[in-house]
C-alpha atoms as a PDB file:
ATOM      1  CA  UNK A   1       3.931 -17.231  -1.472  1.00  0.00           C
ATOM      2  CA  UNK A   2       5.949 -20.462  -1.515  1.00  0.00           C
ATOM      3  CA  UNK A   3       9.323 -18.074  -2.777  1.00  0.00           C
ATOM      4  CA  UNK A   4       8.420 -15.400  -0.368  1.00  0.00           C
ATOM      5  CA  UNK A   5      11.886 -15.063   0.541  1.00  0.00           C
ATOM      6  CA  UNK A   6      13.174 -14.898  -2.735  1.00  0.00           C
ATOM      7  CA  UNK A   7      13.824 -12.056  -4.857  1.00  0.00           C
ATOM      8  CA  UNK A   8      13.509 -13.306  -8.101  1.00  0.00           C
ATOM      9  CA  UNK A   9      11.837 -13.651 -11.319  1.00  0.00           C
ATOM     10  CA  UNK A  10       8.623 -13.750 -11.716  1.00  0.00           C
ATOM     11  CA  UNK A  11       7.070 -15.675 -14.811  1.00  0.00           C
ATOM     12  CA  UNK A  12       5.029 -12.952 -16.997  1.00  0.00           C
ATOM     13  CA  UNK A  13       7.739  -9.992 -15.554  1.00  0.00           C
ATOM     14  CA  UNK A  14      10.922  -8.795 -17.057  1.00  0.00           C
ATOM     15  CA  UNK A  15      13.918  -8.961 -14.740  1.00  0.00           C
ATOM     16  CA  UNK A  16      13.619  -5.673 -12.507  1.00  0.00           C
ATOM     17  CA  UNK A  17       9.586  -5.640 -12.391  1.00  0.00           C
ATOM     18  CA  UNK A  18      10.113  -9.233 -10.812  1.00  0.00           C
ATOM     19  CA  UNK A  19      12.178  -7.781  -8.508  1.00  0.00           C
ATOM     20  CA  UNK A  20      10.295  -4.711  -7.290  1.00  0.00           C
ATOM     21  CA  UNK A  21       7.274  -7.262  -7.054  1.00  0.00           C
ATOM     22  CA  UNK A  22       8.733  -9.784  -5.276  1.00  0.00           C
ATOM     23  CA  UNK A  23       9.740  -7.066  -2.717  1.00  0.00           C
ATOM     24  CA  UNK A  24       6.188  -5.706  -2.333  1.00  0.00           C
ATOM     25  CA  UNK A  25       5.267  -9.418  -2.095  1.00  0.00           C
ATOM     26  CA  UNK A  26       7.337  -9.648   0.844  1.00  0.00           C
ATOM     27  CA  UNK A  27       6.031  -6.539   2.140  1.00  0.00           C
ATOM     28  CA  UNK A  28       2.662  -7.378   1.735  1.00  0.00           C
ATOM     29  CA  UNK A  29       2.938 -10.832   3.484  1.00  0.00           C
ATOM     30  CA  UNK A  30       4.489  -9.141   7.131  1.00  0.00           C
ATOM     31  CA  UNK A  31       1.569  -7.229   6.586  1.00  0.00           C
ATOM     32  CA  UNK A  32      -0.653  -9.460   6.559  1.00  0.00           C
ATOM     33  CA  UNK A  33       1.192 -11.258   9.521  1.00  0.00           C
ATOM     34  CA  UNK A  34       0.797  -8.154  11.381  1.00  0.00           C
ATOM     35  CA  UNK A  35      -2.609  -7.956  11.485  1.00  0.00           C
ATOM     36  CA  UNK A  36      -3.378 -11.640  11.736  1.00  0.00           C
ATOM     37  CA  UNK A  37      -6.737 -12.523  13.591  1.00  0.00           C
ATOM     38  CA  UNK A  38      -7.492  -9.004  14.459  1.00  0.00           C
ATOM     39  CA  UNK A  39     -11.349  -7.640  15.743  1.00  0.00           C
ATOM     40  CA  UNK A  40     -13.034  -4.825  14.093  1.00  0.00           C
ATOM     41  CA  UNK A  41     -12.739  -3.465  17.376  1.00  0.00           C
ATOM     42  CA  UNK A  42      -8.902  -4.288  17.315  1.00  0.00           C
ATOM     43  CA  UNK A  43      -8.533  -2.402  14.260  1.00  0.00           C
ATOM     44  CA  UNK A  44     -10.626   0.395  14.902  1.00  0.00           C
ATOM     45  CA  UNK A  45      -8.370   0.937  17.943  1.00  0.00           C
ATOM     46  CA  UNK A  46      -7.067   4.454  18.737  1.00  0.00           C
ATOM     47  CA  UNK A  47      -3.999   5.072  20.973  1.00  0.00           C
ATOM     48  CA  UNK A  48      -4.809   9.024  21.187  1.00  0.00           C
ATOM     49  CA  UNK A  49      -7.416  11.130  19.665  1.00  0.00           C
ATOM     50  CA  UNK A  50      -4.592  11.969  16.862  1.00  0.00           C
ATOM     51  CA  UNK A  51      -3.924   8.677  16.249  1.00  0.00           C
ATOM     52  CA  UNK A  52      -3.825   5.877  13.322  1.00  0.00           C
ATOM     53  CA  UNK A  53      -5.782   3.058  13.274  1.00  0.00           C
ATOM     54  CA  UNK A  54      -4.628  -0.585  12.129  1.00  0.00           C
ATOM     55  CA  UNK A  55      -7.956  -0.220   9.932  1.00  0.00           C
ATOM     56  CA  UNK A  56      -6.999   3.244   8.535  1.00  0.00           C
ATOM     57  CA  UNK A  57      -3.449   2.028   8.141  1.00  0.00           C
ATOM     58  CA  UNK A  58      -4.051  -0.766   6.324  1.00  0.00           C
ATOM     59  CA  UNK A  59      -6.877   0.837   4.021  1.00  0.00           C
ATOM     60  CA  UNK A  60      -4.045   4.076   3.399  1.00  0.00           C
ATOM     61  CA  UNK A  61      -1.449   1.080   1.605  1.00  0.00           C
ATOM     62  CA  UNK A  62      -4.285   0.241  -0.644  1.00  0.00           C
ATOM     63  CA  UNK A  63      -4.789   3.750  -1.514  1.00  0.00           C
ATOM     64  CA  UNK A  64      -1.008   5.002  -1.382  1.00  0.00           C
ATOM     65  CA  UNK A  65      -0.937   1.665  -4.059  1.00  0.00           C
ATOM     66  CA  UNK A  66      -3.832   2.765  -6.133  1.00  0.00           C
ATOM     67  CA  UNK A  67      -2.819   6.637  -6.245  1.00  0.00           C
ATOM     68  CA  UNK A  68       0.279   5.370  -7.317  1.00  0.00           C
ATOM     69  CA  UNK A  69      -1.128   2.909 -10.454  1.00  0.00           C
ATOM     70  CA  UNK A  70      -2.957   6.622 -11.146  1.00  0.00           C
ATOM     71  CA  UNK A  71       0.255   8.536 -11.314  1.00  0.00           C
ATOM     72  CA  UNK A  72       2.990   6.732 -13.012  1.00  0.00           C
ATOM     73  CA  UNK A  73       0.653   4.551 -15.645  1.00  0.00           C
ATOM     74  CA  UNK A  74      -2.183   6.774 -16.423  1.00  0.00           C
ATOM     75  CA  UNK A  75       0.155   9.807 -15.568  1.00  0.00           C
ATOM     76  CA  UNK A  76      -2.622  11.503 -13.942  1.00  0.00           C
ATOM     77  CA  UNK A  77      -3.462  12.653 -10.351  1.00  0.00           C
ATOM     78  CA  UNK A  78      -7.224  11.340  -8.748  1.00  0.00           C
ATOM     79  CA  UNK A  79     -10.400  12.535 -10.005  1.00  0.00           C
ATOM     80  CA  UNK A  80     -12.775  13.294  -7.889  1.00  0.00           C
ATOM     81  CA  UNK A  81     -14.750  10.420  -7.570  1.00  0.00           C
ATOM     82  CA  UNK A  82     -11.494   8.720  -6.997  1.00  0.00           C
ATOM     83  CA  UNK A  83     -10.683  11.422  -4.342  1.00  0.00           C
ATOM     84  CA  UNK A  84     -13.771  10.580  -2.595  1.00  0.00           C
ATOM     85  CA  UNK A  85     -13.543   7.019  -2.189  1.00  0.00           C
ATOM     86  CA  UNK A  86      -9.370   7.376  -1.185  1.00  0.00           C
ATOM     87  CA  UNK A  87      -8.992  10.504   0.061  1.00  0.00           C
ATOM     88  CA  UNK A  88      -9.574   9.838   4.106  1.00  0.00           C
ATOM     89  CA  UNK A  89      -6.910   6.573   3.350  1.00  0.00           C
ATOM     90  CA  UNK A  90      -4.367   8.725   1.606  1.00  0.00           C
ATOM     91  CA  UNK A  91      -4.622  12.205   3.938  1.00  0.00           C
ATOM     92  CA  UNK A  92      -5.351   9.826   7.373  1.00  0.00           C
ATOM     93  CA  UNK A  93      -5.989  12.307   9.858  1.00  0.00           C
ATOM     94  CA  UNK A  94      -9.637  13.427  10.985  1.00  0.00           C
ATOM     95  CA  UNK A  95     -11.358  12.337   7.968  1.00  0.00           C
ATOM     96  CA  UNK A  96      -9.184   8.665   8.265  1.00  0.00           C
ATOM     97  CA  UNK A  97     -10.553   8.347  12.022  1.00  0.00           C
ATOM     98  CA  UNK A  98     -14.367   9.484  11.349  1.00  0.00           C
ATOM     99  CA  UNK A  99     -14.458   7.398   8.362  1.00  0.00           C
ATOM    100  CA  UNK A 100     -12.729   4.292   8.044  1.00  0.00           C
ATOM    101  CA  UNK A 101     -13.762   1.998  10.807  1.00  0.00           C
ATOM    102  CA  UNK A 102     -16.197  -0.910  11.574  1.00  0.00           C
ATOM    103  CA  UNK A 103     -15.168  -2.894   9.029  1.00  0.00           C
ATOM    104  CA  UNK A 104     -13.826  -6.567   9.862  1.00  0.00           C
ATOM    105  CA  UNK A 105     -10.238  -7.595   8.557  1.00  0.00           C
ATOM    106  CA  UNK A 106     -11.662  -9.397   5.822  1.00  0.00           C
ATOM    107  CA  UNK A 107     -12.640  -6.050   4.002  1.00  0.00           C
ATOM    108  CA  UNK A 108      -9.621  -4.418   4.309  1.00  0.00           C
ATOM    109  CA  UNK A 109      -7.484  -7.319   2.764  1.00  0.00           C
ATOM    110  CA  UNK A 110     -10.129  -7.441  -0.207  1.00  0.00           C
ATOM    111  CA  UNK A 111      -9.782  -4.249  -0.625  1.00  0.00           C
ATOM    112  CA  UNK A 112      -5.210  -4.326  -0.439  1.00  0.00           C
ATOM    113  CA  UNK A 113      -5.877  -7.565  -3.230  1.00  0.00           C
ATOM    114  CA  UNK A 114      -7.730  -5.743  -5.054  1.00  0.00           C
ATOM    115  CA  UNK A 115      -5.663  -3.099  -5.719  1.00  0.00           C
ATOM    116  CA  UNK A 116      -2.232  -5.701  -5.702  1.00  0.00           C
ATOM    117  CA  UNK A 117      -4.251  -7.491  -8.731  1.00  0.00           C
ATOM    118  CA  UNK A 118      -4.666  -4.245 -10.392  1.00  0.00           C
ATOM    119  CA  UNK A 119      -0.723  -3.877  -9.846  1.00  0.00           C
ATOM    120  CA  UNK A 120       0.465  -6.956 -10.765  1.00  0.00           C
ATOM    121  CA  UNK A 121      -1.593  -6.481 -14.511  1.00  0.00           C
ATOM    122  CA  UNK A 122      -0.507  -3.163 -14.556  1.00  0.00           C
ATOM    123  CA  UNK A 123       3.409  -4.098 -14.405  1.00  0.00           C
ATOM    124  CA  UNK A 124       2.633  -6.671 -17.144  1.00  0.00           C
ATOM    125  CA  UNK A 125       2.432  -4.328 -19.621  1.00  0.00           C
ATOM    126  CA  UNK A 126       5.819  -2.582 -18.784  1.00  0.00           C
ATOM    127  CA  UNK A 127       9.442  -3.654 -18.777  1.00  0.00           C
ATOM    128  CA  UNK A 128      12.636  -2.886 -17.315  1.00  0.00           C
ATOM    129  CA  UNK A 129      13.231   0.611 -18.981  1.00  0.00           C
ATOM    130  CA  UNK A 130       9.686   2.157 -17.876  1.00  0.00           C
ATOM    131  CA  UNK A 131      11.446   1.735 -14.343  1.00  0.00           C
ATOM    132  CA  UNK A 132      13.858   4.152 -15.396  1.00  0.00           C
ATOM    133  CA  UNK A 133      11.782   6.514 -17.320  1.00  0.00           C
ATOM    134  CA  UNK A 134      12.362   9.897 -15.198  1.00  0.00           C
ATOM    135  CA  UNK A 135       9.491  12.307 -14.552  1.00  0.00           C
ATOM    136  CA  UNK A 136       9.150  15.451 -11.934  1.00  0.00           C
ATOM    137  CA  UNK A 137       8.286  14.087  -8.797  1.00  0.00           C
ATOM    138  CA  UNK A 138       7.960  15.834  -5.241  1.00  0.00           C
ATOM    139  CA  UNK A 139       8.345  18.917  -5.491  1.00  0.00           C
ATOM    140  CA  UNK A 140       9.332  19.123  -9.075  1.00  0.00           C
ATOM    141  CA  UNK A 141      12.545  16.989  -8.291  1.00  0.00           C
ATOM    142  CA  UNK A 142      13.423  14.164 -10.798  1.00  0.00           C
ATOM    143  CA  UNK A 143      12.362  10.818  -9.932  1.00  0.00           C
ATOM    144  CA  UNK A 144      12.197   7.956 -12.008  1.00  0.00           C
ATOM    145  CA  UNK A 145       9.385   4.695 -11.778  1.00  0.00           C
ATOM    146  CA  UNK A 146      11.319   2.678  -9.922  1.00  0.00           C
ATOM    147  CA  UNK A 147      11.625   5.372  -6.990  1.00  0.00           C
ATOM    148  CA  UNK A 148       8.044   5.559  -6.693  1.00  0.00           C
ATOM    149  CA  UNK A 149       7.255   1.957  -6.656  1.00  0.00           C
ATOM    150  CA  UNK A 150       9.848   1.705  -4.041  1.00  0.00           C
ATOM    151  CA  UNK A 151       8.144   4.337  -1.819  1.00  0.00           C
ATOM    152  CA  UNK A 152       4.822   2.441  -2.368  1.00  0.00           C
ATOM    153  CA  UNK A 153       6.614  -0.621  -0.062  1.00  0.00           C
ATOM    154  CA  UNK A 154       8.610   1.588   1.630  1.00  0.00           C
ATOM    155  CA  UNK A 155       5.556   3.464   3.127  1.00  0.00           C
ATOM    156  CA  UNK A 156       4.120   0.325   3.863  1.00  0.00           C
ATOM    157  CA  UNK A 157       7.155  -1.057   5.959  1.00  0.00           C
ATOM    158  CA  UNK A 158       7.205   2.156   7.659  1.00  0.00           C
ATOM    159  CA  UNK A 159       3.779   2.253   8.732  1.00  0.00           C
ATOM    160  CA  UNK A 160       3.467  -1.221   9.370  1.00  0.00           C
ATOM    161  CA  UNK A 161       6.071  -0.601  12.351  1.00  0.00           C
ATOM    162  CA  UNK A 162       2.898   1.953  13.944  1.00  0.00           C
ATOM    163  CA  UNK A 163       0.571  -1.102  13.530  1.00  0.00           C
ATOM    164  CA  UNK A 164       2.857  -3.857  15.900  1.00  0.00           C
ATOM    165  CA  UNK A 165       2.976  -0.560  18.242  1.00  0.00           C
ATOM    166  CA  UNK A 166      -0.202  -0.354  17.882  1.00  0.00           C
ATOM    167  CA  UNK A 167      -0.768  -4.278  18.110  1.00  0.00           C
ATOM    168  CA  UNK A 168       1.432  -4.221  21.253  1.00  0.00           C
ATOM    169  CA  UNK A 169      -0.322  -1.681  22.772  1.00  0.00           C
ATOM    170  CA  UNK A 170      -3.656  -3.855  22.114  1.00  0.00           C
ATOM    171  CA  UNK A 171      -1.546  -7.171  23.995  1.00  0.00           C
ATOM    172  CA  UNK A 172      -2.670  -9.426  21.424  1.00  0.00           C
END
């Protein structure tokens, strides 16, 4: 965390791996900012009864993350058991809300390390070209690696924006 403002090379990572990880590094760490010191209560917290929770938020980037090692390096979609355990973090919504709460902060950022460690060994067994490697994506559209690690961060950033709402909301 002492470069976290550097995108750069990362011993162990070819150029652009480096790159893409040193931007979900960054991502990960305003994150974590964001939900600094937070109560189970405080991340339970519900601004409607359609709402996201910091909680469900933060346990839908760990899942978003780990659907994604699924996809693009076992190039397969979640078995069941898998659906089970991530499914109310990726879909949010009413199973998100019945589900994921009481927990304190501390289990939620186990569980985003977790899957970040996963990543981060994951990406050491790729280079540069496996970011380009093109594959049908959404809706049968090309997309290439390096797209959908993007949108792993890039759903995080955009989310995290609901949770300082959210936070706001809470005045802390």
């Amino acid at each position: 965390m002492e470069k976290i403002y550097l995108i750069t090379d990362i011993p162990g990572y070819t150029p652009q791996v480096s790159r893409l990880l040193s931007m979900m590094n960054y991502a990960r760490y305003t994150t974590l900012s964001a939900v600094e010191n937070l109560t189970s209560n405080q991340l339970d917290f519900l601004l409607d009864e359609d709402s996201n929770s910091i909680g469900m938020l933060l346990l839908h980037f760990a899942a978003v993350e780990f659907a994604y090692q699924v996809f693009t390096f076992e190039k397969r979609d979640l078995n069941k058991e898998e659906e089970a355990v991530w499914g109310p973090a990726l879909d949010l919504g009413e199973a998100g809300r019945r589900e994921i709460r009481g927990h304190e902060l501390s289990y939620y950022v186990d569980k985003l390390n977790a899957v970040r460690e996963r990543t981060f060994e994951l990406f050491k067994t790729v280079g540069d070209d496996w970011l380009h490697q093109e594959e049908a994506f959404w809706h049968q559209k090309p997309g290439n690696h390096y797209f959908m690690w993007f949108h792993v961060f890039e759903d995080e950033i955009n989310h995290r924006g609901q949770i300082r709402l959210i936070r706001k909301k809470l005045k802390v």
